[in-house]
C-alpha atoms as a PDB file:
ATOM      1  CA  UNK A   1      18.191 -11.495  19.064  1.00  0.00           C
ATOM      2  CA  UNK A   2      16.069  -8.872  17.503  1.00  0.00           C
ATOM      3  CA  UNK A   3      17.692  -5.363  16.785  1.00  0.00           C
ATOM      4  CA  UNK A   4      14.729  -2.867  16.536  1.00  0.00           C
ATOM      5  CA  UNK A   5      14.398  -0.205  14.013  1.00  0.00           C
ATOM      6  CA  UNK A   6      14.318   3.695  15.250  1.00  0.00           C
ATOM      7  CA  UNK A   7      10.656   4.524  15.493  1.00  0.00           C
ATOM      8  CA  UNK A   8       8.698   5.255  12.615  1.00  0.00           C
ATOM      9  CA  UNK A   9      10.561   3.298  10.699  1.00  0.00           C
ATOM     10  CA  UNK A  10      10.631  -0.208   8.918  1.00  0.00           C
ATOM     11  CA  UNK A  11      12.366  -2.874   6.491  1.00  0.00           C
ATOM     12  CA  UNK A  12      10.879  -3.171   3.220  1.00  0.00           C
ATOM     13  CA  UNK A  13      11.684  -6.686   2.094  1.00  0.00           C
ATOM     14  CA  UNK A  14      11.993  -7.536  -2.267  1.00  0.00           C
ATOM     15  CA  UNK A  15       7.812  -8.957  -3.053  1.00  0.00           C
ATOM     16  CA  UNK A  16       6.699  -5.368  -1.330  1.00  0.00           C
ATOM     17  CA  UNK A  17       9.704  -3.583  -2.927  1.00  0.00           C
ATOM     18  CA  UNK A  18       9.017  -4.542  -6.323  1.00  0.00           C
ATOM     19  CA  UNK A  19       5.324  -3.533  -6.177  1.00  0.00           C
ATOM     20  CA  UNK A  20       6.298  -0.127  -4.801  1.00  0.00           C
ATOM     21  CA  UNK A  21       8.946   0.138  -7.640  1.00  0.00           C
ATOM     22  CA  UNK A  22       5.701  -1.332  -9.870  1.00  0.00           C
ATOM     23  CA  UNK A  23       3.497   1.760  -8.711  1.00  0.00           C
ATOM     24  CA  UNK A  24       6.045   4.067  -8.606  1.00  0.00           C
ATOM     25  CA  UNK A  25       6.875   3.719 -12.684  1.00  0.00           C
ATOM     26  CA  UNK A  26       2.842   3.944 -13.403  1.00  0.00           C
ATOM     27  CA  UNK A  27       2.896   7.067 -11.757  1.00  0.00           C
ATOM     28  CA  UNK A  28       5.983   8.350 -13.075  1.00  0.00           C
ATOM     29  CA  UNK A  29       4.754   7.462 -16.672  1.00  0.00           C
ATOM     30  CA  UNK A  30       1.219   9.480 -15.948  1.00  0.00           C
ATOM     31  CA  UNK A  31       3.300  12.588 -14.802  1.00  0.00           C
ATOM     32  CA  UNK A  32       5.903  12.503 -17.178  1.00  0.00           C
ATOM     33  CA  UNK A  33       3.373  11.714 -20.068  1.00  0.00           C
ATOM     34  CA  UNK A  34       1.903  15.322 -18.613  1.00  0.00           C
ATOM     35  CA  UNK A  35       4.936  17.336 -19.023  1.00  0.00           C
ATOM     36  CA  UNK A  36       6.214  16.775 -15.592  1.00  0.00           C
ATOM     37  CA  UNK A  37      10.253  16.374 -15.459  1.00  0.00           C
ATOM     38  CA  UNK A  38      11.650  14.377 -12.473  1.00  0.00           C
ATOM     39  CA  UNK A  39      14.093  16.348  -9.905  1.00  0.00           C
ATOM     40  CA  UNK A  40      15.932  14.693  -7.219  1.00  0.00           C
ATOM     41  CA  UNK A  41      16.871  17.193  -4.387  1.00  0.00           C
ATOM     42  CA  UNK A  42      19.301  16.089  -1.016  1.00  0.00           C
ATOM     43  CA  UNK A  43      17.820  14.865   1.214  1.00  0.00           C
ATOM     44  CA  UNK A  44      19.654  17.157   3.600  1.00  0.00           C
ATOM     45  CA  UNK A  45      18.811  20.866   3.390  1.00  0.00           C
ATOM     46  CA  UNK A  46      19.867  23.882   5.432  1.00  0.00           C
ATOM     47  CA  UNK A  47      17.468  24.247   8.429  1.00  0.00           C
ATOM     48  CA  UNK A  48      17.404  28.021   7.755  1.00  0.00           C
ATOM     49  CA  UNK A  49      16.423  27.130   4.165  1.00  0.00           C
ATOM     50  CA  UNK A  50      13.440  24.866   5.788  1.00  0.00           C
ATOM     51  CA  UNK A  51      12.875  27.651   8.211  1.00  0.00           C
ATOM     52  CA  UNK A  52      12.398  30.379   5.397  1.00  0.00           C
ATOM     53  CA  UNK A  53      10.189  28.103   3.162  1.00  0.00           C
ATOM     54  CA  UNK A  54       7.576  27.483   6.309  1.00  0.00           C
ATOM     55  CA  UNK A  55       8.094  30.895   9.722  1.00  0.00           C
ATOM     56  CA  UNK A  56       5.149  28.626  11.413  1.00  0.00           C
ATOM     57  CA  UNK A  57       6.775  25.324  11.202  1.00  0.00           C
ATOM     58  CA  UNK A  58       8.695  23.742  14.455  1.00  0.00           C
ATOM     59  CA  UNK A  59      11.921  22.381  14.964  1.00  0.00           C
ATOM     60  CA  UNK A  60      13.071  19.980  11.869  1.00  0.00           C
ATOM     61  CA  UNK A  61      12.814  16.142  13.269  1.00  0.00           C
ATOM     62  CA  UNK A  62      15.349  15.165  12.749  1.00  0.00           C
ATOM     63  CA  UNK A  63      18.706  17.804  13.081  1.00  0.00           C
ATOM     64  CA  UNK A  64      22.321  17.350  12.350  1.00  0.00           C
ATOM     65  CA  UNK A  65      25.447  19.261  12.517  1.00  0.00           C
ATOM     66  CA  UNK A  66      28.259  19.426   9.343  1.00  0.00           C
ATOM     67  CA  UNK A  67      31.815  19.776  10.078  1.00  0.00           C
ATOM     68  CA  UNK A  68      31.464  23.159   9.385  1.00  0.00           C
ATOM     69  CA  UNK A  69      29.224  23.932  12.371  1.00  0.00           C
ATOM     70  CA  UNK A  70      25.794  24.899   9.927  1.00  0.00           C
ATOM     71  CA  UNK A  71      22.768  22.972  11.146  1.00  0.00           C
ATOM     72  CA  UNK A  72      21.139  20.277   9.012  1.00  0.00           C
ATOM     73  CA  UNK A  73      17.718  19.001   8.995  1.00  0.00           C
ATOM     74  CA  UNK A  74      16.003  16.220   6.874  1.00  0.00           C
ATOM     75  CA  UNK A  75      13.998  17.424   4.712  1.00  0.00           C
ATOM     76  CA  UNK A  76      10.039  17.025   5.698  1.00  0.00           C
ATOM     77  CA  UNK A  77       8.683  17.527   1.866  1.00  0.00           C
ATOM     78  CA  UNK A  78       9.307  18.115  -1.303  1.00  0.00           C
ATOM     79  CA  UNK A  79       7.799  21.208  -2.158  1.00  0.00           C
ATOM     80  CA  UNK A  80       9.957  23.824   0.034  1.00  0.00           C
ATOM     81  CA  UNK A  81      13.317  22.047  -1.626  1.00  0.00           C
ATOM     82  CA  UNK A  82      11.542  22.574  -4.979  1.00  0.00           C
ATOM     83  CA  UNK A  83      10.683  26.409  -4.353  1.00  0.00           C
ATOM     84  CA  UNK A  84      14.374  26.665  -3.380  1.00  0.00           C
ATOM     85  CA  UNK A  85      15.328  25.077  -7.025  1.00  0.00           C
ATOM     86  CA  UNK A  86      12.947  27.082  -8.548  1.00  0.00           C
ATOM     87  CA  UNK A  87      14.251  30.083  -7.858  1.00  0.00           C
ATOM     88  CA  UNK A  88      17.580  29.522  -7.963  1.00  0.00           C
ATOM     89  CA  UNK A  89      18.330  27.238 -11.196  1.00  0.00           C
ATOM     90  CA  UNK A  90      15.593  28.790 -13.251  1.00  0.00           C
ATOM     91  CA  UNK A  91      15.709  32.312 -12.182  1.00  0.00           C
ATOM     92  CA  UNK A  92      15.648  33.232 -15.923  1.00  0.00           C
ATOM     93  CA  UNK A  93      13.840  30.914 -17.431  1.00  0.00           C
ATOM     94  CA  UNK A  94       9.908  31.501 -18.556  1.00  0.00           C
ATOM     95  CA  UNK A  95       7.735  29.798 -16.223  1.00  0.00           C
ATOM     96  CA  UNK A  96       5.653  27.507 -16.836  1.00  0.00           C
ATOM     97  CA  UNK A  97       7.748  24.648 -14.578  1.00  0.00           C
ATOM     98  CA  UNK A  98       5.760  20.843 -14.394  1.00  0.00           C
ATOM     99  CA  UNK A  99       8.132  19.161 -11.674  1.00  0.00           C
ATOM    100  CA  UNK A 100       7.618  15.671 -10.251  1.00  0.00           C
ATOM    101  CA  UNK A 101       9.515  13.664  -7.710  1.00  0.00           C
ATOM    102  CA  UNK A 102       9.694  10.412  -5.815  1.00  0.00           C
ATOM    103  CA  UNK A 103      12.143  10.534  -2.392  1.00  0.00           C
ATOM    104  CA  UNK A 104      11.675   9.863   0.882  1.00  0.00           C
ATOM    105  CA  UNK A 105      10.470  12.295   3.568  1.00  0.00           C
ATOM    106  CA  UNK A 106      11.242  12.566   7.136  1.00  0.00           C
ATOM    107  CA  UNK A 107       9.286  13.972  10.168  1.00  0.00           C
ATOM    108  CA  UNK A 108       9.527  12.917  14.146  1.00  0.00           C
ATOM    109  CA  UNK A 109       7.307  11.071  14.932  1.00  0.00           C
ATOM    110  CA  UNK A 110       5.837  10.008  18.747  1.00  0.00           C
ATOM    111  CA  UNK A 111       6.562   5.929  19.659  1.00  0.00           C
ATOM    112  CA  UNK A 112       4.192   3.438  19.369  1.00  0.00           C
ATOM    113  CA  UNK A 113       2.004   5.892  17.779  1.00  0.00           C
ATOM    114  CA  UNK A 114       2.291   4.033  14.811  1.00  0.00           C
ATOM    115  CA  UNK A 115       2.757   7.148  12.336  1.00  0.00           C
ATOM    116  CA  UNK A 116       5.674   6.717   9.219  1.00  0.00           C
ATOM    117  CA  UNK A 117       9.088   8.602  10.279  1.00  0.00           C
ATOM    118  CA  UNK A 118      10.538   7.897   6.948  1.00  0.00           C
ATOM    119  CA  UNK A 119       8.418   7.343   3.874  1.00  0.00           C
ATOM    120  CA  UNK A 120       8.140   7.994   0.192  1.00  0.00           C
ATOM    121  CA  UNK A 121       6.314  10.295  -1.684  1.00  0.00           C
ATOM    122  CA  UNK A 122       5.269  10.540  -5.301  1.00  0.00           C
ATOM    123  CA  UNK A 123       4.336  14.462  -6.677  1.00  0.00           C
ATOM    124  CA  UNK A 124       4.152  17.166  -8.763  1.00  0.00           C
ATOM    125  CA  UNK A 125       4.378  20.920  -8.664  1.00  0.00           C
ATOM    126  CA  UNK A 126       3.380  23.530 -11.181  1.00  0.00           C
ATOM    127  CA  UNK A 127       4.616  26.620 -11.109  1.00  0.00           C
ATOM    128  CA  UNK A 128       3.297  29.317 -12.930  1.00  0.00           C
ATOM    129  CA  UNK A 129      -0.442  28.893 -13.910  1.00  0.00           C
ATOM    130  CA  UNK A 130      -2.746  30.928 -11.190  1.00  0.00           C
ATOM    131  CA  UNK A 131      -5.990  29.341  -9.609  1.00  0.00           C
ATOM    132  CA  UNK A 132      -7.733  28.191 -11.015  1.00  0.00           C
ATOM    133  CA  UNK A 133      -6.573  26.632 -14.081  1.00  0.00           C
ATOM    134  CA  UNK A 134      -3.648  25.284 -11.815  1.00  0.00           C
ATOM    135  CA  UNK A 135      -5.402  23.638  -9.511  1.00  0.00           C
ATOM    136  CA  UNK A 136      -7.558  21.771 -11.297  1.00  0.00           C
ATOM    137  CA  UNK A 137      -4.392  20.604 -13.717  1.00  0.00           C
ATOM    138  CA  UNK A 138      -3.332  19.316 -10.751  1.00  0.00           C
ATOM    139  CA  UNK A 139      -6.032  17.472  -9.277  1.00  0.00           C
ATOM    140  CA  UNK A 140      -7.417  16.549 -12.508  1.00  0.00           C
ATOM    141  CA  UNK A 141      -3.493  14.670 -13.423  1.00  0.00           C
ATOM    142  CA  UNK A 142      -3.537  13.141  -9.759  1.00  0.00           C
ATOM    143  CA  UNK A 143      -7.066  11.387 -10.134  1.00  0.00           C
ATOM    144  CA  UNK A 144      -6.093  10.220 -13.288  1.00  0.00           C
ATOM    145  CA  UNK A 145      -2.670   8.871 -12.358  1.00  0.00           C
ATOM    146  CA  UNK A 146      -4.307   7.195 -10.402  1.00  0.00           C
ATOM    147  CA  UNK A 147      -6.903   5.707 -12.267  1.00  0.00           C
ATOM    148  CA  UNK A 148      -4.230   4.770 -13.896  1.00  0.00           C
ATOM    149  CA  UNK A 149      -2.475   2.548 -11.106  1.00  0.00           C
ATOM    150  CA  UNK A 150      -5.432   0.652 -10.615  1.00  0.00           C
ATOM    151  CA  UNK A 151      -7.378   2.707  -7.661  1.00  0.00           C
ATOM    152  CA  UNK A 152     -11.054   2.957  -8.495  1.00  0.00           C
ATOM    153  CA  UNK A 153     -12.410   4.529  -5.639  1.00  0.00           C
ATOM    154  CA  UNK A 154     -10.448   7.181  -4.618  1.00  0.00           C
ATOM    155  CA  UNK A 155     -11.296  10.856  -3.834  1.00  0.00           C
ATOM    156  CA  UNK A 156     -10.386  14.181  -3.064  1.00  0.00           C
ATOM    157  CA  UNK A 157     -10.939  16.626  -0.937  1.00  0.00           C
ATOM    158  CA  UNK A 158     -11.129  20.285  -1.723  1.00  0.00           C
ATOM    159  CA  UNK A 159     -10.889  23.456  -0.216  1.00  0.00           C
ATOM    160  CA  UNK A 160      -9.413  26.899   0.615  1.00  0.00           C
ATOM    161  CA  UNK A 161      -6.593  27.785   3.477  1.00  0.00           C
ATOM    162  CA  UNK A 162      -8.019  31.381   2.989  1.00  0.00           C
ATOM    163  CA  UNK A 163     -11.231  30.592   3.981  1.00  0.00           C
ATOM    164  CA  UNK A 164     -11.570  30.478   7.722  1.00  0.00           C
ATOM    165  CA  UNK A 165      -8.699  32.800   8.189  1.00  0.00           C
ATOM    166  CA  UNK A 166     -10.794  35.085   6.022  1.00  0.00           C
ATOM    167  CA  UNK A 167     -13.735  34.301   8.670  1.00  0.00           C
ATOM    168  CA  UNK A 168     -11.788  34.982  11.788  1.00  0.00           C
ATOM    169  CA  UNK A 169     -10.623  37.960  10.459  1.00  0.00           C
ATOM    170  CA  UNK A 170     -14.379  39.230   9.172  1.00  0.00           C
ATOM    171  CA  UNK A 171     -15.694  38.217  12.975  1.00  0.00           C
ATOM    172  CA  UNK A 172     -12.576  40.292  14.327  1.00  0.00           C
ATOM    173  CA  UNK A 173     -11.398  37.276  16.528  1.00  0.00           C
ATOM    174  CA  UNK A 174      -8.391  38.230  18.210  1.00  0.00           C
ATOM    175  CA  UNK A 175      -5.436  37.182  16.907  1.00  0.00           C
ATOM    176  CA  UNK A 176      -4.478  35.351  19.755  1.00  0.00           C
ATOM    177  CA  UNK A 177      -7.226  33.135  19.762  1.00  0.00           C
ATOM    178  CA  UNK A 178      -6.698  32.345  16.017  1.00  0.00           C
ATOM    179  CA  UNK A 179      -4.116  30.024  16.124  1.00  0.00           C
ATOM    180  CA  UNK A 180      -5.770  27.631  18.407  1.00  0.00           C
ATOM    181  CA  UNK A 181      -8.964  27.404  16.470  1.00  0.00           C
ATOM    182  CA  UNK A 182      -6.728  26.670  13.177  1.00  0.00           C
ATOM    183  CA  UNK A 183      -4.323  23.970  14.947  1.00  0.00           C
ATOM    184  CA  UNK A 184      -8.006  22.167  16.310  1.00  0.00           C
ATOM    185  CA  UNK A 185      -9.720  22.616  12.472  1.00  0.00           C
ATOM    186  CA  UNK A 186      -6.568  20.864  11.430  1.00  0.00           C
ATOM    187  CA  UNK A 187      -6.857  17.858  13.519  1.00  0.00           C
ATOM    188  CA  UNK A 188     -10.812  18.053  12.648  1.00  0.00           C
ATOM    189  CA  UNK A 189     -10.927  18.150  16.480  1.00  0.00           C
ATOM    190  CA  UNK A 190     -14.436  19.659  16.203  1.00  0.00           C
ATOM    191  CA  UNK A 191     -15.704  19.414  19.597  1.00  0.00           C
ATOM    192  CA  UNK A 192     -12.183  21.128  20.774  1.00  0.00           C
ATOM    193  CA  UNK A 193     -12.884  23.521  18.096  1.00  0.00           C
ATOM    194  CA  UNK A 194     -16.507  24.081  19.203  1.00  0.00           C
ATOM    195  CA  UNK A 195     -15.359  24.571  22.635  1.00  0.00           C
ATOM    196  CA  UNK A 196     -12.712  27.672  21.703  1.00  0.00           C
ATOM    197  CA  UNK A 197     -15.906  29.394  20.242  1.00  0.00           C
ATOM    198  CA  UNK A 198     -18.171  29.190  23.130  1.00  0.00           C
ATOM    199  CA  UNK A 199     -15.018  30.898  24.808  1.00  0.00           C
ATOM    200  CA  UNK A 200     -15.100  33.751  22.520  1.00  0.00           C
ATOM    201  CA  UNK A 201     -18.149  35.100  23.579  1.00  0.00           C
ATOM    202  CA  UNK A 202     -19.373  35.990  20.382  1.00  0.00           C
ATOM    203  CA  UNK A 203     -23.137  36.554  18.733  1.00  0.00           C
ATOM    204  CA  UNK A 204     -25.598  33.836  18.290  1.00  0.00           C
ATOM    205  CA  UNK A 205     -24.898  34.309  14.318  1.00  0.00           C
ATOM    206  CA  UNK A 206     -21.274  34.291  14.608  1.00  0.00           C
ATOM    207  CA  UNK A 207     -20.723  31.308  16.466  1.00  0.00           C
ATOM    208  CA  UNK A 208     -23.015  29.235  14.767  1.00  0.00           C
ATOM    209  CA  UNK A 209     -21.319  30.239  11.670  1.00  0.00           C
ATOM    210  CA  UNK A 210     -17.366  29.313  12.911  1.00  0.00           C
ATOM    211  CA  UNK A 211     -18.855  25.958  14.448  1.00  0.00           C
ATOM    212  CA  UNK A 212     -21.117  24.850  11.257  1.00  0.00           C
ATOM    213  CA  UNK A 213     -18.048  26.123   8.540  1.00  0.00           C
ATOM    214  CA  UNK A 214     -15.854  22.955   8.933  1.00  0.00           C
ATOM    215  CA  UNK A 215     -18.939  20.569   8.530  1.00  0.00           C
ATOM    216  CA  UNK A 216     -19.937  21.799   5.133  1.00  0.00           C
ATOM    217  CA  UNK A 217     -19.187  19.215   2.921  1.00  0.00           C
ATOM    218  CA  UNK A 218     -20.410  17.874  -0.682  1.00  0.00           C
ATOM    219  CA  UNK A 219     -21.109  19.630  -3.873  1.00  0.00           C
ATOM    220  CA  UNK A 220     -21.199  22.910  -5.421  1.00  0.00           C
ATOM    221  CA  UNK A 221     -24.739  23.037  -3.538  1.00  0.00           C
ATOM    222  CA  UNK A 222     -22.465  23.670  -0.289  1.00  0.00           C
ATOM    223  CA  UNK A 223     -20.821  26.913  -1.408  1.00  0.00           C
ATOM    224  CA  UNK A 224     -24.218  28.985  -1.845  1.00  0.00           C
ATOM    225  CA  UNK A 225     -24.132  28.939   2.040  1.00  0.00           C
ATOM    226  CA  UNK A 226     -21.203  31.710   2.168  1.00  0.00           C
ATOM    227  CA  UNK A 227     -20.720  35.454   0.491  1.00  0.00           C
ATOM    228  CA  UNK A 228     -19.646  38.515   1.779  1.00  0.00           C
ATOM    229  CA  UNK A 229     -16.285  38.689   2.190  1.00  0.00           C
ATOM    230  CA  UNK A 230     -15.654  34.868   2.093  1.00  0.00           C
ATOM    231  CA  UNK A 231     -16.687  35.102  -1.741  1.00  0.00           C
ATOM    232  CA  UNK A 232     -13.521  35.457  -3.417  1.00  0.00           C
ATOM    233  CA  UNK A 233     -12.862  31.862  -1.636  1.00  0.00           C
ATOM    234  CA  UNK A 234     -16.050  30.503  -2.664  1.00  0.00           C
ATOM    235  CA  UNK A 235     -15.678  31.818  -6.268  1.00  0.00           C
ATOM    236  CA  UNK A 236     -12.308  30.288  -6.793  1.00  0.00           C
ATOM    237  CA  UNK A 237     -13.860  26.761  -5.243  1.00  0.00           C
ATOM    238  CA  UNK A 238     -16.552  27.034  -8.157  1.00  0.00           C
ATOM    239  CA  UNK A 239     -13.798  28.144 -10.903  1.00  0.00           C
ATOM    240  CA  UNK A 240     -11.632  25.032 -10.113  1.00  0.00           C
ATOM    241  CA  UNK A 241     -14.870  22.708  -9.564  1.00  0.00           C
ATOM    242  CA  UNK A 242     -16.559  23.296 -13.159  1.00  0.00           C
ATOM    243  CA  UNK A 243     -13.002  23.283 -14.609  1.00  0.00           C
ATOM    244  CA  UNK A 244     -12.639  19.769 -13.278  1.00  0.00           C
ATOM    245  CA  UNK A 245     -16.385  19.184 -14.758  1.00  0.00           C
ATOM    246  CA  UNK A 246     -15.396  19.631 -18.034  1.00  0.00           C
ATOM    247  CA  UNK A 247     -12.628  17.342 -17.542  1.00  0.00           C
ATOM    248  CA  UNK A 248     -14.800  14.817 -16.537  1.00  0.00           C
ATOM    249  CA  UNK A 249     -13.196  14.495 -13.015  1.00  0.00           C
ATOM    250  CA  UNK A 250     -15.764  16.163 -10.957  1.00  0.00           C
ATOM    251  CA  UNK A 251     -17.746  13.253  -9.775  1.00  0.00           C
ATOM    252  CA  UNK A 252     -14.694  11.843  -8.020  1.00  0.00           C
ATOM    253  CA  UNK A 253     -14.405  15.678  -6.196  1.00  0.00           C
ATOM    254  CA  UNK A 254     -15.764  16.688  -2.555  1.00  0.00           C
ATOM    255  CA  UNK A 255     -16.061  20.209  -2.177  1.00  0.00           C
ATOM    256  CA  UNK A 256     -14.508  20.465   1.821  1.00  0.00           C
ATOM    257  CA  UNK A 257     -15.142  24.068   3.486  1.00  0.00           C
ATOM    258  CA  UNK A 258     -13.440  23.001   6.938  1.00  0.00           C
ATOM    259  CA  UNK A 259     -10.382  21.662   5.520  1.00  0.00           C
ATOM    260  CA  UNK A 260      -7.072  23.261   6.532  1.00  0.00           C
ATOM    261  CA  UNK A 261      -3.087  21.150   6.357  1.00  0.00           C
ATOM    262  CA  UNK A 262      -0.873  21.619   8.923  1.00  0.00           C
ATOM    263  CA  UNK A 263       1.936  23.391   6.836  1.00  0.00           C
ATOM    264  CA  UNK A 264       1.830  27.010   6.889  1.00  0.00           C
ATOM    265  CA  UNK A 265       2.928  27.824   3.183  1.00  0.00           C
ATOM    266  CA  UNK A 266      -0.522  27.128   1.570  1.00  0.00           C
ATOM    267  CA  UNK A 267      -2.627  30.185  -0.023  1.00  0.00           C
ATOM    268  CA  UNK A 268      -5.406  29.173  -1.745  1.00  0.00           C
ATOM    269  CA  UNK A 269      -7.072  25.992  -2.863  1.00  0.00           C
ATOM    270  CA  UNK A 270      -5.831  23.049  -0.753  1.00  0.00           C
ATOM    271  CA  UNK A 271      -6.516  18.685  -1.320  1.00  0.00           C
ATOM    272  CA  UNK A 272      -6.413  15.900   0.546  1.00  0.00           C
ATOM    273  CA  UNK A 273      -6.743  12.700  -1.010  1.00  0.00           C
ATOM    274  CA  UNK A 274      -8.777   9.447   0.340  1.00  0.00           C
ATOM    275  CA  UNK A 275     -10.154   5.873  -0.582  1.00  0.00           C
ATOM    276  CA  UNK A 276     -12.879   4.581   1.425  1.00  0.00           C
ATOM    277  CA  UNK A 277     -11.295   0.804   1.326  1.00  0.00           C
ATOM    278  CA  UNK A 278      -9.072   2.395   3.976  1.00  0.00           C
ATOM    279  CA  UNK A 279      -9.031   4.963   6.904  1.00  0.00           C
ATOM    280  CA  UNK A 280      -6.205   7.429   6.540  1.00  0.00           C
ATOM    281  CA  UNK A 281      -5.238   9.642   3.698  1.00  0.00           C
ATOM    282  CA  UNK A 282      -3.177   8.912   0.711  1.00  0.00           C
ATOM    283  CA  UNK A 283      -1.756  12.515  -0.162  1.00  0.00           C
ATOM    284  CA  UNK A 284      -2.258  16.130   0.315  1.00  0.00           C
ATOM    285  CA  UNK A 285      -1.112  19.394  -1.475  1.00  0.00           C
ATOM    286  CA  UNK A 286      -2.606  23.216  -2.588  1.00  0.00           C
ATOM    287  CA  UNK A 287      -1.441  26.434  -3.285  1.00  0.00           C
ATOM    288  CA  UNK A 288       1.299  28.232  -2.260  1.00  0.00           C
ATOM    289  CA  UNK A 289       1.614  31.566  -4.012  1.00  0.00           C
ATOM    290  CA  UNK A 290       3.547  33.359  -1.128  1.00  0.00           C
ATOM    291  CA  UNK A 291       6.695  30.482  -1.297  1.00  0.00           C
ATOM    292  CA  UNK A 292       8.940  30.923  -3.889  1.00  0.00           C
ATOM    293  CA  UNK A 293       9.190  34.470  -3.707  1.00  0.00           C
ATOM    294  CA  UNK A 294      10.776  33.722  -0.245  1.00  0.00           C
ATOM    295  CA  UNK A 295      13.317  32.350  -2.253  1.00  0.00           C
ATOM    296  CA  UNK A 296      13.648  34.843  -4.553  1.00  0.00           C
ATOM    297  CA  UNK A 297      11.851  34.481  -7.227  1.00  0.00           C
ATOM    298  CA  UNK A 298       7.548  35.347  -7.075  1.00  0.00           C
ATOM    299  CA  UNK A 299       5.341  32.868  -8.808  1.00  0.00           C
ATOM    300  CA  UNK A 300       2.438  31.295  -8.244  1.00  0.00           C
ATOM    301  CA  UNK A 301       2.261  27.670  -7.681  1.00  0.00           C
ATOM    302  CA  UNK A 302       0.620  24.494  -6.319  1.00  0.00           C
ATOM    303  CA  UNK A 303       1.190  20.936  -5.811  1.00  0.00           C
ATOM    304  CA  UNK A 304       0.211  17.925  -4.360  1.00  0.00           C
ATOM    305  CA  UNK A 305       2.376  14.779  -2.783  1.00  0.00           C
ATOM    306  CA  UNK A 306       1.120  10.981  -2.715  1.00  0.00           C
ATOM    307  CA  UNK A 307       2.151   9.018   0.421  1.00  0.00           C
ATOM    308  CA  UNK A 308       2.959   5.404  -2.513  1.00  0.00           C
ATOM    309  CA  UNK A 309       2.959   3.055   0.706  1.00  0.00           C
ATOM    310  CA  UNK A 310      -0.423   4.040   1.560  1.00  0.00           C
ATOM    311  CA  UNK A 311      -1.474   3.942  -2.223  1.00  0.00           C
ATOM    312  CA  UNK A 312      -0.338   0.623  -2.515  1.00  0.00           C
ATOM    313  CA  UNK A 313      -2.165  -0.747   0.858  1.00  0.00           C
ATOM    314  CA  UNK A 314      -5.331   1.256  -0.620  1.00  0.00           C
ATOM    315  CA  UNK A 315      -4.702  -0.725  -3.671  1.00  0.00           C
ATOM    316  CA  UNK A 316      -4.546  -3.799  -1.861  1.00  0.00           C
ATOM    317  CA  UNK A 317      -7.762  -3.190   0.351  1.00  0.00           C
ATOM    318  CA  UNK A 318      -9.712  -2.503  -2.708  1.00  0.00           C
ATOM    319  CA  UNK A 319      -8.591  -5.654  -4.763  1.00  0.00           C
ATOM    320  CA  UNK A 320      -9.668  -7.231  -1.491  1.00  0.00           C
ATOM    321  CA  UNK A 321     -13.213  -6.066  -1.963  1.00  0.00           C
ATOM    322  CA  UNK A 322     -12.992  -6.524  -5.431  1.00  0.00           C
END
């Protein structure tokens, strides 16, 4: 008799466990070798907490009631529980803070869809440092950590959450139609995307401008294409890309101008992470300047989370080609 697992989720049995544990300890050397401390946080948080850290976010998967009546939910990432430490056990202490963490996430997931209910993730936030100079600390520590676990081919991704917000707001979209176009950019659903335009019955210029946005991707080359009142965007892009040049990370960088996450915290620069040996992403992150002051306490910050099962199967793939 087999007794299933709840969707989403899976038995990790001891040759796979100890080369998660393997990967997990590289990593944890190449953050903590950075500065970065390791935090554990419950995996249970109050959904109002969750609810404060992200207004645009839905229902928690998975929900729970204590004895007590207060509503529990299990915690989706790390960084919201982090902002929520932040600013509440270092609410007098000189910032800046290099956090890591490895625990397991949770998010609802659809059956048979084959997505990860439960999973762990590897990551750091900095709090503190403004963009650029945080964002490419970040990104710069993440490509090397993982140089460092044996990837060779990875990349990343990187962009701005401000910057087709900005455009919708400079092509005085309604607001109503904004949300739609963002949720379809997200899924890089661009012929949904392309079909919300034509319903906003806007200029020649316009249009072609929110349609051909997402598919500029590449080099610094890419950002000359934009100005006006998309600049400051642009110019923080170019900060954070020649501060990766000079350390010597820049060739492993795409610069992504349609590339939006899900989560509704993020302010500035955003990644997403990927290795061609494979066809999903490995990790995401950006900046969230807004977040922490929910909690309390304004800073700026950013950070980015590695999915380690899907680093290890990229791993794999690419000593396969090897």
């Amino acid at each position: 008799m087999i007794h299933p697992t709840p969707p989403g989720t899976r038995d990790v049995l001891p040759d796979e466990m100890r080369e998660l544990r393997a990967l997990a300890a590289v990593l944890r050397r190449a953050f903590e070798g950075a500065g970065f401390g390791e935090v554990r946080t419950p995996a249970l948080e109050y959904e109002d907490v969750l609810r404060r850290g992200d207004e645009r976010a839905g229902p928690p998967g998975f929900r729970l009631f204590d004895s007590e009546g207060h509503v529990l939910a299990l915690r989706s990432d790390m960084t919201i529980p982090i902002a929520r430490v932040v600013a509440a056990r270092y609410s007098d202490a000189e910032p800046p803070f290099r956090l890591c963490y490895f625990a397991h996430a949770f998010r609802a997931v659809e059956r048979g869809r084959g997505q990860a209910a439960e999973f762990l993730q590897g990551g750091i936030e900095l709090v503190g440092p403004s963009a650029p100079v945080g964002d490419a600390e970040v990104v710069s520590l993440v490509l090397e950590a993982l140089d460092e676990a044996g990837l060779r081919r990875h990349r990343i991704g990187l962009g701005d959450a401000s910057l087709y917000p900005s455009l919708l707001e400079r092509l005085e979209v309604p607001e109503e139609d904004r949300a739609p176009l963002l949720e379809r950019l997200g899924r890089r659903d661009l012929v949904g995307l392309e079909e919300r335009v034509d319903r906003l019955d806007l200029g020649g210029e316009a249009r072609e401008l929110l349609v051909t946005l997402p598919t500029l991707r590449g080099g610094p080359e890419v950002l000359e294409r934009l100005s006006g009142s998309l600049a400051p965007a642009v110019e923080n892009l170019r900060a954070c890309y020649e501060l990766l040049s000079e350390r010597g990370v820049a060739e492993r960088v795409i610069l992504d101008l349609g590339l939006v996450l899900e989560l509704g915290y993020y302010t500035g620069a955003v990644f997403e992470l990927y290795d061609p040996a494979v066809g999903f992403t490995l990790g995401s992150g950006g900046r969230y300047d807004d977040l922490l002051g929910r909690f309390g306490r304004p800073l700026p910050a950013c950070g980015m989370a590695l999915h380690i099962e899907r680093v290890h199967v990229a791993r794999t793939a690419e000593e396969r080609l090897r």
